[in-house]
N, C-alpha and C. Protein backbone atom coordinates (compact mmCIF):
# COMPACT_ATOMS: atom_id res chain seq x y z
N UNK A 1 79.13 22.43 89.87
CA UNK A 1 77.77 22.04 89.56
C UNK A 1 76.82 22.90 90.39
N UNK A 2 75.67 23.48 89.91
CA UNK A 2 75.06 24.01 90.42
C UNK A 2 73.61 23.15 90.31
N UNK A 3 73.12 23.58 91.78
CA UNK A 3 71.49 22.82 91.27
C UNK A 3 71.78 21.15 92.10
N UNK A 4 70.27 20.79 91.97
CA UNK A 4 69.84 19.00 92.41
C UNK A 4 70.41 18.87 93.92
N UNK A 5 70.26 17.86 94.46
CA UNK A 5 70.34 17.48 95.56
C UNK A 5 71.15 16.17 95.94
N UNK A 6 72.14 17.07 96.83
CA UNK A 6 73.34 16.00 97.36
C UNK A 6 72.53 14.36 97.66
N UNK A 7 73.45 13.48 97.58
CA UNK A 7 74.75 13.54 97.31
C UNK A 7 75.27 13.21 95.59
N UNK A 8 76.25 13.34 95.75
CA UNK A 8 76.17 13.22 93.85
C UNK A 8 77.49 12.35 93.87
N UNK A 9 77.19 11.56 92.31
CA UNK A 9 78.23 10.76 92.00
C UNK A 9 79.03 11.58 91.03
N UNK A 10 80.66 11.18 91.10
CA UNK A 10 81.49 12.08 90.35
C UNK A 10 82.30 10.51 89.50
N UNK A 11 82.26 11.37 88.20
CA UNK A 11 83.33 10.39 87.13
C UNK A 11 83.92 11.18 86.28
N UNK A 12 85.23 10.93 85.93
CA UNK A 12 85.88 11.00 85.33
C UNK A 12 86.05 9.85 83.82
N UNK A 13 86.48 10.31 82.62
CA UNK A 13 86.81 9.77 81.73
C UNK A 13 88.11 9.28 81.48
N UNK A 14 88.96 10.01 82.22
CA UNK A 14 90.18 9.80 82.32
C UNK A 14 90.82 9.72 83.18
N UNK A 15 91.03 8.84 84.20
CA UNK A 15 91.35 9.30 85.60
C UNK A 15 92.92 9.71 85.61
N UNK A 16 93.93 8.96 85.04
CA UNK A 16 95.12 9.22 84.60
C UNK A 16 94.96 10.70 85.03
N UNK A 17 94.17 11.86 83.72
CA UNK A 17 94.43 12.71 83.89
C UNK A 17 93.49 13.83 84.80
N UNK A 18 92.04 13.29 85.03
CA UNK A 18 91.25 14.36 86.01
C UNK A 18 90.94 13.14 87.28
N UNK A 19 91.76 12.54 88.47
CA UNK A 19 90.99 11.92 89.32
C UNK A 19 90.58 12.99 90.44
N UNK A 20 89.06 11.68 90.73
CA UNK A 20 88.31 12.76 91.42
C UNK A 20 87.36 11.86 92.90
N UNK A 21 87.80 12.71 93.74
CA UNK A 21 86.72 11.74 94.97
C UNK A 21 85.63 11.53 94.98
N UNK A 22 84.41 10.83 95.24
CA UNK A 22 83.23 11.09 95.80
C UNK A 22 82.09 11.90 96.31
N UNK A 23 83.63 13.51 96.85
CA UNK A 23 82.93 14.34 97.43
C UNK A 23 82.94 15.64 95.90
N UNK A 24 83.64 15.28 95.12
CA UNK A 24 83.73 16.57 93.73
C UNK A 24 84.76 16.83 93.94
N UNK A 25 86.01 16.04 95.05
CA UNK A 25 87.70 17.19 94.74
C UNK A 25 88.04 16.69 93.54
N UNK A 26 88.51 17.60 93.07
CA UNK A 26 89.50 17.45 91.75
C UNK A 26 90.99 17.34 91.64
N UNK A 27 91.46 16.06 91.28
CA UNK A 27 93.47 16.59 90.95
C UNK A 27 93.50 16.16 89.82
N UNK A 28 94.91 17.59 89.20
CA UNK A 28 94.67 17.47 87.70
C UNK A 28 96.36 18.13 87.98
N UNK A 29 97.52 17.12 88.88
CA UNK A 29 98.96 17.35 88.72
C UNK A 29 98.56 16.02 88.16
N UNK A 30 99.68 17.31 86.67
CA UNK A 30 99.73 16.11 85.73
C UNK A 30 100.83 16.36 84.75
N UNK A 31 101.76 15.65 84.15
CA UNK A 31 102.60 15.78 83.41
C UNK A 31 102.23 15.65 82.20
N UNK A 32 101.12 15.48 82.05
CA UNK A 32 100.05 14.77 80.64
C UNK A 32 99.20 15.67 79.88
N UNK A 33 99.27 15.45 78.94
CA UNK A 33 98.55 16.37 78.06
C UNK A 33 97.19 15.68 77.61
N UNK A 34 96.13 15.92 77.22
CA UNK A 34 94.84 15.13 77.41
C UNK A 34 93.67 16.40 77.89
N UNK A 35 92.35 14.91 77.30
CA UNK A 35 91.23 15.34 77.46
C UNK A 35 90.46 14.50 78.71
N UNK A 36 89.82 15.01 79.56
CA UNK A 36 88.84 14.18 80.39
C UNK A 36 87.59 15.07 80.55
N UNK A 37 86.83 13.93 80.60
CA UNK A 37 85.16 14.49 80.45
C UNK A 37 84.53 14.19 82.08
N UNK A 38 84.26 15.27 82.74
CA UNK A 38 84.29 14.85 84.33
C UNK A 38 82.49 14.94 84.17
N UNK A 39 81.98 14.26 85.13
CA UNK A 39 80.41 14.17 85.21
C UNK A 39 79.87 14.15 86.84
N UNK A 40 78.99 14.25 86.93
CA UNK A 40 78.45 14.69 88.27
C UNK A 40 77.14 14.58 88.03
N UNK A 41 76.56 13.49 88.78
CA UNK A 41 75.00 13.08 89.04
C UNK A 41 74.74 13.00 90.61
N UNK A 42 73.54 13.35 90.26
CA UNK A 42 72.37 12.99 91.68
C UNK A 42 72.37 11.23 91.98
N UNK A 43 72.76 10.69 93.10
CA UNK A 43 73.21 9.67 93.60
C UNK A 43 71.26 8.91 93.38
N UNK A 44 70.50 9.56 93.90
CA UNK A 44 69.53 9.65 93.89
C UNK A 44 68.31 9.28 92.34
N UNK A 45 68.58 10.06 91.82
CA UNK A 45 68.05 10.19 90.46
C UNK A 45 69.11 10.29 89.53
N UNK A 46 69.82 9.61 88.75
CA UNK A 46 71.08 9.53 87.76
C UNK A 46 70.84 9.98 86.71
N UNK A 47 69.41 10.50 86.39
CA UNK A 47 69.59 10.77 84.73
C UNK A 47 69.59 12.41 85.12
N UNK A 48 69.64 13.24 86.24
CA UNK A 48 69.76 14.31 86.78
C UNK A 48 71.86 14.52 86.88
N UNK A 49 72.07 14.87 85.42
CA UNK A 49 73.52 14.69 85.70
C UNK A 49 73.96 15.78 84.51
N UNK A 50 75.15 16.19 84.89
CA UNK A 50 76.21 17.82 84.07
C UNK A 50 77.18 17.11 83.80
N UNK A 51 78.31 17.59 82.82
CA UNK A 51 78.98 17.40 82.74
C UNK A 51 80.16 18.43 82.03
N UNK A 52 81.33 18.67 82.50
CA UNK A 52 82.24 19.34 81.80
C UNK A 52 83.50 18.91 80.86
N UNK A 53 84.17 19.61 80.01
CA UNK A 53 85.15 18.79 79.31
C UNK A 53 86.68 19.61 80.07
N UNK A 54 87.31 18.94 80.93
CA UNK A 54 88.75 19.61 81.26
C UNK A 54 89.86 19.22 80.01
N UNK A 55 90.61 20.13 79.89
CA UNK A 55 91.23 20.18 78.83
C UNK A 55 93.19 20.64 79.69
N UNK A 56 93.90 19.60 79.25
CA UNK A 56 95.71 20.02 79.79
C UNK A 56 96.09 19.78 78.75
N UNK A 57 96.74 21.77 78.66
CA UNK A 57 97.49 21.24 77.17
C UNK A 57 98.90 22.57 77.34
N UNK A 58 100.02 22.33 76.78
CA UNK A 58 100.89 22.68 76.68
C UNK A 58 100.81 24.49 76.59
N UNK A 59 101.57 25.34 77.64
CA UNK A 59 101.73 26.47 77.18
C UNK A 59 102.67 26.64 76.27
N UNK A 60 102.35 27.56 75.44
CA UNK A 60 103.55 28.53 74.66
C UNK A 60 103.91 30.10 75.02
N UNK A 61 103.35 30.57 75.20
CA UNK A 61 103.88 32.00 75.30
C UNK A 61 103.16 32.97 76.49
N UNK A 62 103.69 33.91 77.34
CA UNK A 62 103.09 34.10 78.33
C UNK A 62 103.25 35.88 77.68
N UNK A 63 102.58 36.90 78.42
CA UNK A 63 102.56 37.65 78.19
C UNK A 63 101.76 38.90 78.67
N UNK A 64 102.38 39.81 78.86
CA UNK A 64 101.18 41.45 79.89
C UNK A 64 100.66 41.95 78.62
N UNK A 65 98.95 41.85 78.93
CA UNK A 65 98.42 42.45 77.96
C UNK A 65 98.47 44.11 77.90
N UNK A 66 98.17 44.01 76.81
CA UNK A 66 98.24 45.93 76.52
C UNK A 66 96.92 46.52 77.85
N UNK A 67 97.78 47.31 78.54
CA UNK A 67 96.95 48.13 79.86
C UNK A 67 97.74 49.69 80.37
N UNK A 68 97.11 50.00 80.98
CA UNK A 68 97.73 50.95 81.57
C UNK A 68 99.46 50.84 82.64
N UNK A 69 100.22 51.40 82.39
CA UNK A 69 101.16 50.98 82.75
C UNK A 69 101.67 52.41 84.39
N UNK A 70 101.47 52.90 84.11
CA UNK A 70 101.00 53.81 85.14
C UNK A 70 100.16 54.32 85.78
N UNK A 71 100.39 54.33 87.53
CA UNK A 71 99.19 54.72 88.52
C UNK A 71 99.74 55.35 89.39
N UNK A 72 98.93 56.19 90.10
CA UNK A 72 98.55 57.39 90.90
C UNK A 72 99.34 56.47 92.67
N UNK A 73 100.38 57.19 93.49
CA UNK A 73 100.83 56.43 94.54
C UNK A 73 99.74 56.37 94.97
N UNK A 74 99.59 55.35 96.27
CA UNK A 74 98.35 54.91 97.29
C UNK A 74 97.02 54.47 96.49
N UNK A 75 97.19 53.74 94.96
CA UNK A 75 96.52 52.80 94.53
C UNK A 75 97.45 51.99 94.09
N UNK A 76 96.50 50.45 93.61
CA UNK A 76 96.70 49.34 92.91
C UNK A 76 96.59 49.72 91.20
N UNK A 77 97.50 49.66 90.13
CA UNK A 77 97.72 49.04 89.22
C UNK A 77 97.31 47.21 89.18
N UNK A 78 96.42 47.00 88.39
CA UNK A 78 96.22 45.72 87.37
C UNK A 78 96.39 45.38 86.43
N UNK A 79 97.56 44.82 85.83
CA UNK A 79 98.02 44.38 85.15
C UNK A 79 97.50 43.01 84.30
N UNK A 80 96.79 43.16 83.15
CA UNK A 80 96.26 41.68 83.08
C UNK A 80 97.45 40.28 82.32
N UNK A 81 97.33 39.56 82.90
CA UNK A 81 98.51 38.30 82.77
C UNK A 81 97.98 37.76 81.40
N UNK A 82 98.20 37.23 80.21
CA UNK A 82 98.05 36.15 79.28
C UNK A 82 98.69 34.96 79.45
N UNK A 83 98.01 33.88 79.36
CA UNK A 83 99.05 32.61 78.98
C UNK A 83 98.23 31.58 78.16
N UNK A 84 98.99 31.82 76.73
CA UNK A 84 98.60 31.52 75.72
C UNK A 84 99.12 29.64 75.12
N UNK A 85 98.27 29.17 74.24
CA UNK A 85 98.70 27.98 74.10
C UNK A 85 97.96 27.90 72.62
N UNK A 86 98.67 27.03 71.75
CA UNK A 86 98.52 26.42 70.36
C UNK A 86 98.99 27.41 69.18
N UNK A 87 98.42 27.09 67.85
CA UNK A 87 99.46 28.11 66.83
C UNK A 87 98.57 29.39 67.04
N UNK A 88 97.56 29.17 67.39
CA UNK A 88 96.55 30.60 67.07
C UNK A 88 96.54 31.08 68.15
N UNK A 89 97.74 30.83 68.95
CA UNK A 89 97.84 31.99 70.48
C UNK A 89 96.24 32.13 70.94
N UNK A 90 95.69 30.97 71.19
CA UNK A 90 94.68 31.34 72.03
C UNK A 90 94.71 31.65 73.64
N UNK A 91 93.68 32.25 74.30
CA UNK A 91 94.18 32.60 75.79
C UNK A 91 93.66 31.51 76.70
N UNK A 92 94.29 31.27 77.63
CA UNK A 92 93.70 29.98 78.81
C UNK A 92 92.88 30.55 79.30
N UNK A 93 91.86 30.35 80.15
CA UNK A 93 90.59 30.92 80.64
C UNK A 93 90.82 31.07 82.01
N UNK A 94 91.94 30.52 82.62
CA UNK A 94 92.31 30.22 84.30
C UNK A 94 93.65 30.12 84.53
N UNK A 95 94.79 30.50 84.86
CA UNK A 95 96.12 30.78 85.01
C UNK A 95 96.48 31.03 86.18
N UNK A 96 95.87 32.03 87.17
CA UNK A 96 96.44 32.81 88.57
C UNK A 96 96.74 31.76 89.50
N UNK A 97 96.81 30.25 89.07
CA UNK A 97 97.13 29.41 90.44
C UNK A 97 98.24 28.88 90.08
N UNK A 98 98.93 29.10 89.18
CA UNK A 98 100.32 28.36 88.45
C UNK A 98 101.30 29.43 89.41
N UNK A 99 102.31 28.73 89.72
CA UNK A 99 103.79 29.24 90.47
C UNK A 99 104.31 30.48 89.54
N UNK A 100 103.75 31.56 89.78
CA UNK A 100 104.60 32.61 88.76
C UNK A 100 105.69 32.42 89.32
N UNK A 101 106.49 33.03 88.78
CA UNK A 101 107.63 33.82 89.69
C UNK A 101 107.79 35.88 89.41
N UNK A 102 107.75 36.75 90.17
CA UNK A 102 107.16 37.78 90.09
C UNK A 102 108.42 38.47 90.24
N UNK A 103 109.47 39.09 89.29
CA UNK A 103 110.32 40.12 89.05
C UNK A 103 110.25 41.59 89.47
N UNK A 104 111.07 42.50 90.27
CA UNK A 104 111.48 44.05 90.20
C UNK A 104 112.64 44.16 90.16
N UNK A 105 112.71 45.36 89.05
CA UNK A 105 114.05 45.74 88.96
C UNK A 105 114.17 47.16 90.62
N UNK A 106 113.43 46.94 91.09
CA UNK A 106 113.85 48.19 92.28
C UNK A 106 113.79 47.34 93.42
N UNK A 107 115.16 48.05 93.47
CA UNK A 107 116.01 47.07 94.92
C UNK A 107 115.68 48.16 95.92
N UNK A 108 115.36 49.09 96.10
CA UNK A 108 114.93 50.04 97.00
C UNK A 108 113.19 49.39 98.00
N UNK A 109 113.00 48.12 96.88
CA UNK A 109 111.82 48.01 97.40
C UNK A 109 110.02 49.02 97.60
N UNK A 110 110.27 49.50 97.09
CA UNK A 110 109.13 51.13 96.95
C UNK A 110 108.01 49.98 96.00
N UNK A 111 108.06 49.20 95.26
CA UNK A 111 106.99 48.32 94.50
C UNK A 111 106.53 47.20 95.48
N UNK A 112 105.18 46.74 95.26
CA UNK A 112 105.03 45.27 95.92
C UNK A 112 103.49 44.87 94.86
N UNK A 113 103.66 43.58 94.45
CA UNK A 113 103.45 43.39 93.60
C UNK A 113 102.52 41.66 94.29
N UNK A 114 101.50 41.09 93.83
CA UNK A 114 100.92 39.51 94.29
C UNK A 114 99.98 39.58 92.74
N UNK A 115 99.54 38.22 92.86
CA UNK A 115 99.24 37.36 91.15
C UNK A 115 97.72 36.84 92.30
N UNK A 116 96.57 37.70 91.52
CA UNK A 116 95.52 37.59 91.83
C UNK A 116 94.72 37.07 89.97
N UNK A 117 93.43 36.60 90.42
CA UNK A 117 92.42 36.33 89.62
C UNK A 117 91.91 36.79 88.52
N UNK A 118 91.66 36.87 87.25
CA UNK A 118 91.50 38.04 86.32
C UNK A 118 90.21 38.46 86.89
N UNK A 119 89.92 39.67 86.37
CA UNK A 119 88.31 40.28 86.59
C UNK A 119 87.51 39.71 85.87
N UNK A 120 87.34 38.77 84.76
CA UNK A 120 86.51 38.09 84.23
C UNK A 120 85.88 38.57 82.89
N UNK A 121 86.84 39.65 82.78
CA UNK A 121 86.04 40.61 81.31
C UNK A 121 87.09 40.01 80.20
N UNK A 122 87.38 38.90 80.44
CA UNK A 122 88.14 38.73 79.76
C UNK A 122 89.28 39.42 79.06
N UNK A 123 89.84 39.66 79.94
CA UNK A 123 91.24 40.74 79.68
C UNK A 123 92.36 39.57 80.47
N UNK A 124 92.79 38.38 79.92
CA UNK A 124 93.55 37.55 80.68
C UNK A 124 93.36 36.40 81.36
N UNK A 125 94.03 35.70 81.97
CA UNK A 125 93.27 34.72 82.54
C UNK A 125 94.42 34.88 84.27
N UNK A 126 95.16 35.55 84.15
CA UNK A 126 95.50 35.88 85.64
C UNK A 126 96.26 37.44 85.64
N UNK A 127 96.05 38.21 86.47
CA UNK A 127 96.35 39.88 86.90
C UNK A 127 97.84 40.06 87.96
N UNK A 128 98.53 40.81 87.74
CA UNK A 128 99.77 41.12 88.92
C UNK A 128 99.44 42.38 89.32
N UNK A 129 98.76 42.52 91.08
CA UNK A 129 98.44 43.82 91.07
C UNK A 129 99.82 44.48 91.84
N UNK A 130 99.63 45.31 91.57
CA UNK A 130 101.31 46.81 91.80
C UNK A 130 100.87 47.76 92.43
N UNK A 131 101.72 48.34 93.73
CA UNK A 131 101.52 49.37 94.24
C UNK A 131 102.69 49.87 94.33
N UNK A 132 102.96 51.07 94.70
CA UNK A 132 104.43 51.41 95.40
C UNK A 132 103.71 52.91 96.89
N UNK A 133 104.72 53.11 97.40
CA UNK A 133 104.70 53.32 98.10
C UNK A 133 104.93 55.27 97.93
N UNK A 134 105.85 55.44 96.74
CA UNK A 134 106.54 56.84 96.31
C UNK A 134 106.28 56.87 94.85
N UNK A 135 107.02 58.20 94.31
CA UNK A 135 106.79 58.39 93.27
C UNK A 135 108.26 57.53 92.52
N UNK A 136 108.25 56.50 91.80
CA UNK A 136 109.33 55.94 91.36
C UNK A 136 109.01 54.79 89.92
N UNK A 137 109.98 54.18 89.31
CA UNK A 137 109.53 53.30 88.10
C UNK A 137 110.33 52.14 88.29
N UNK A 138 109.70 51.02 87.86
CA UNK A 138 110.63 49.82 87.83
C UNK A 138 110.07 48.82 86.61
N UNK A 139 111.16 47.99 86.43
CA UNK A 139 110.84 46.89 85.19
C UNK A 139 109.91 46.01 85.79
N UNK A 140 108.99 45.30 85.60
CA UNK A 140 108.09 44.32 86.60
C UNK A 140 107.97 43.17 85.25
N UNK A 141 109.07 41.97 86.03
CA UNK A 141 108.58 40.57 84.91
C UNK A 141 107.96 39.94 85.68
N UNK A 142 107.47 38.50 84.59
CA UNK A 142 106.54 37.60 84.89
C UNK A 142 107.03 36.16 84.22
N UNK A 143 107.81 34.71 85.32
CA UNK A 143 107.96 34.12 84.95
C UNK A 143 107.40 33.00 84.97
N UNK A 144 107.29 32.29 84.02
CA UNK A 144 106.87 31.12 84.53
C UNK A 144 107.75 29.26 84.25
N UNK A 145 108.13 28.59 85.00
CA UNK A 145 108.58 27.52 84.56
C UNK A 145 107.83 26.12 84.35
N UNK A 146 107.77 25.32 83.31
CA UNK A 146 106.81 24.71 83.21
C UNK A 146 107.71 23.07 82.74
N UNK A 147 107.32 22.29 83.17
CA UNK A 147 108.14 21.16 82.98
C UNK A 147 107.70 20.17 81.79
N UNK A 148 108.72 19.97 81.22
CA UNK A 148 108.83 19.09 79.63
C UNK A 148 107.44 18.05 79.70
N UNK A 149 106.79 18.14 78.50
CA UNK A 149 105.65 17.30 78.47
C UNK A 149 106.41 16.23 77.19
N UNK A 150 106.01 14.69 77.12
CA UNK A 150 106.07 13.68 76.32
C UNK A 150 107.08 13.85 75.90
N UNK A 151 108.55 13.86 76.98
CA UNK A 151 110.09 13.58 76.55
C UNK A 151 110.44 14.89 75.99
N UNK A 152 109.74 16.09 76.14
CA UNK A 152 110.51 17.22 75.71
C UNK A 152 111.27 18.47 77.03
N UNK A 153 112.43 19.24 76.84
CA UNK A 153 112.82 19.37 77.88
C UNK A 153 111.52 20.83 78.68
N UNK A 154 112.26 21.18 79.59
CA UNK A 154 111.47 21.99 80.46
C UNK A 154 111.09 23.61 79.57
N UNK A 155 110.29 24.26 79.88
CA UNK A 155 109.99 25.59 79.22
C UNK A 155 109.75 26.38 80.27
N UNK A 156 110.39 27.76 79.73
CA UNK A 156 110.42 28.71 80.76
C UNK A 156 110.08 29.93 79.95
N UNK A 157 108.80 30.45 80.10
CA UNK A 157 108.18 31.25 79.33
C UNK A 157 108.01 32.76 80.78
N UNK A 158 108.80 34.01 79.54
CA UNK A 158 108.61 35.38 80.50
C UNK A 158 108.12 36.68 79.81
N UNK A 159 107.70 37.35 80.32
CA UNK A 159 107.34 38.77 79.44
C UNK A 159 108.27 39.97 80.75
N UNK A 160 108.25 41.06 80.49
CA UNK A 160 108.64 42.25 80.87
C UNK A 160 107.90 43.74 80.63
N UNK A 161 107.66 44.84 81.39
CA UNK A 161 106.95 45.89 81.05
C UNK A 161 107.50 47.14 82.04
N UNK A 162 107.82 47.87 81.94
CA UNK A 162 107.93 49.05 82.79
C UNK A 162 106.99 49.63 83.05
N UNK A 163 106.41 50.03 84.72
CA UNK A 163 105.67 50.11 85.43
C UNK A 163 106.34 51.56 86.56
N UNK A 164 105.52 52.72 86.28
CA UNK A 164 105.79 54.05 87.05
C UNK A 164 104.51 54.34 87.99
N UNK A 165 104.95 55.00 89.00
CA UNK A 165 103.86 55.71 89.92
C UNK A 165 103.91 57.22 90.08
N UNK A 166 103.01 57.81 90.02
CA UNK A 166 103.10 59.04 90.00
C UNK A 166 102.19 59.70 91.22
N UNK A 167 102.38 60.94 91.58
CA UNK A 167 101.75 61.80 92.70
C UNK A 167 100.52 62.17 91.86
N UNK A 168 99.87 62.57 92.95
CA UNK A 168 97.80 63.20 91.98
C UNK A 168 98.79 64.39 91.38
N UNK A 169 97.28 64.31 90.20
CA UNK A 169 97.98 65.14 89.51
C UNK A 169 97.19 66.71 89.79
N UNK A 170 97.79 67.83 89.43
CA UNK A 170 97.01 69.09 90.01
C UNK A 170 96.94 70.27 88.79
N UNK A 171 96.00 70.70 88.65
CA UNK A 171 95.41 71.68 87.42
C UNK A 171 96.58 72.84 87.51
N UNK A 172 97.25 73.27 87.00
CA UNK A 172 98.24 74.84 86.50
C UNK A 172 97.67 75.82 86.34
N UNK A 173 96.73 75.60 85.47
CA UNK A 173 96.43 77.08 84.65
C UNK A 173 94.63 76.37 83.81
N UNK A 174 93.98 76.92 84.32
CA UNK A 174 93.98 77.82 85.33
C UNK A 174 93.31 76.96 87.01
N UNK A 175 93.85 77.64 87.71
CA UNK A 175 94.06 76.94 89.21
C UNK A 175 92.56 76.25 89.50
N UNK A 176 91.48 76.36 89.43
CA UNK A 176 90.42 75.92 89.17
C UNK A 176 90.04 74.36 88.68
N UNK A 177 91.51 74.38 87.70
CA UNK A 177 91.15 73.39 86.88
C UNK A 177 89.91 73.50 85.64
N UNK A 178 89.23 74.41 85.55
CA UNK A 178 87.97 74.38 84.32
C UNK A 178 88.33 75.56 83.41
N UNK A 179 87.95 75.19 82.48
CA UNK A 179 87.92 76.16 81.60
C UNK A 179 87.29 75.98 80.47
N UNK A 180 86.33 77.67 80.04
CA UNK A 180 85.74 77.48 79.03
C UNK A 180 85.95 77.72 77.81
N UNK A 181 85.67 76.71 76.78
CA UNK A 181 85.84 76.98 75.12
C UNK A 181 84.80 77.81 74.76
N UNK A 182 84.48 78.44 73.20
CA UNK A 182 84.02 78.89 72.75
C UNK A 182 83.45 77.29 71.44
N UNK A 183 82.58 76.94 71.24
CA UNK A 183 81.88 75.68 70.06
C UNK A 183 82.42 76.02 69.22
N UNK A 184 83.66 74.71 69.02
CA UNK A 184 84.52 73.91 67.83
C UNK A 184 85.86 74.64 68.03
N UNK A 185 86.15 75.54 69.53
CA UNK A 185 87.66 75.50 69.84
C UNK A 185 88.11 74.71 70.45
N UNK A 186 89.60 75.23 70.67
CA UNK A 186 90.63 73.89 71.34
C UNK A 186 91.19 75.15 72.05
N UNK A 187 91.59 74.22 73.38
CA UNK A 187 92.67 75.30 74.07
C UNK A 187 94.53 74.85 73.81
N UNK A 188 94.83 75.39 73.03
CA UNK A 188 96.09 75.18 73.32
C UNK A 188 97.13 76.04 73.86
N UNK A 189 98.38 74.92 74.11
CA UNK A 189 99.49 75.77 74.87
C UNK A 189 99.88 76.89 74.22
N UNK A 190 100.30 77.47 75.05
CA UNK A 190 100.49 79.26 74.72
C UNK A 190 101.95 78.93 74.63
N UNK A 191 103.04 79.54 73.93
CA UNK A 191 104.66 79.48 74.45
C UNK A 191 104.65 81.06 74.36
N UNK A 192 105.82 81.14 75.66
CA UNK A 192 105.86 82.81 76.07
C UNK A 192 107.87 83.06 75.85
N UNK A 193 108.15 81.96 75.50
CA UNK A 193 109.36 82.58 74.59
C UNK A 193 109.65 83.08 73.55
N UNK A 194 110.23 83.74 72.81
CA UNK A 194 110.49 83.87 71.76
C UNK A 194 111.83 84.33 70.99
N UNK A 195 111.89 84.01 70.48
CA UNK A 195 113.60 84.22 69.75
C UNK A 195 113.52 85.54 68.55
């Protein structure tokens, strides 16, 4: 809530599924699927009051959105996370606080990898950022386990992507790196073999 003047009263519609203190904490461990309509007034003046609709509803499918899959050593790769729910695979708006569990296939250790916040451009609703240390590639999954809602058993939803690092990259030819066209050419590769 933004705005008006403490202290404020907090309600819930559902406490089952959003209870909430006095002071605005929120708990929403819940095995339950459901709607609650949470509200927040000025203790003071009551018709000075917001309200939001929280929504718990079943994942289906998790998934790395289409991104860049390779980066330059001594940066971060961002990876944006999906976790989708209903028939029309819509995206959750908030994800990065759920227990991933965070996969490498490199036992050498050269990757290190943590489950941060999306950037908000809506590319996801949680990010796995990646670094390594050398120039090397590894498989990088993303699991998640989620426990049976209304007598159904547990779900364990994962995606997979291969993830490389590479050294800066440096101009060949010509050493400069620039070079000029002539308007509406192309430079292409020259081959200096020939049969």
């Amino acid at each position: 809530m933004v705005g008006g003047l403490a202290p404020f009263s907090w309600s819930s519609s559902n406490t089952s599924l959003a209870s909430l203190t006095q002071t605005g904490s929120s708990s929403l461990q819940t095995a339950r699927v459901g709607q609650a309509r949470v509200t927040a007034a000025m203790t003071r003046s009551a018709h000075n009051r917001a309200t939001a609709d929280v929504f718990v509803l079943p994942a289906e499918s998790l998934k790395f959105l289409d991104s860049a899959l390779e980066f330059e050593v001594g940066t971060e790769l961002a990876l944006p996370l999906g976790l989708y729910y209903g028939a029309n695979r819509q995206l959750f708006t908030r994800c990065h606080l759920l227990p991933y569990h965070i996969q490498l296939s490199d036992e050498a250790q050269i990757f290190k990898t943590a489950v941060v916040a999306a950037s908000g451009t809506g590319d996801g609703c949680a990010g796995v950022l990646v670094s390594a240390a050398k120039v090397a590639h590894t498989k990088l999954g993303a699991e998640l386990r989620l426990p049976g809602l209304g007598g159904k058993p547990a779900v364990v939803l994962t995606d997979k992507v291969t993830v490389a690092s590479f050294l800066p990259l440096k101009p060949l030819s010509p050493a400069s790196g620039e070079t000029v066209l002539a308007v509406e050419s192309s430079r292409q590769g020259i081959r200096t073999d020939t049969k």
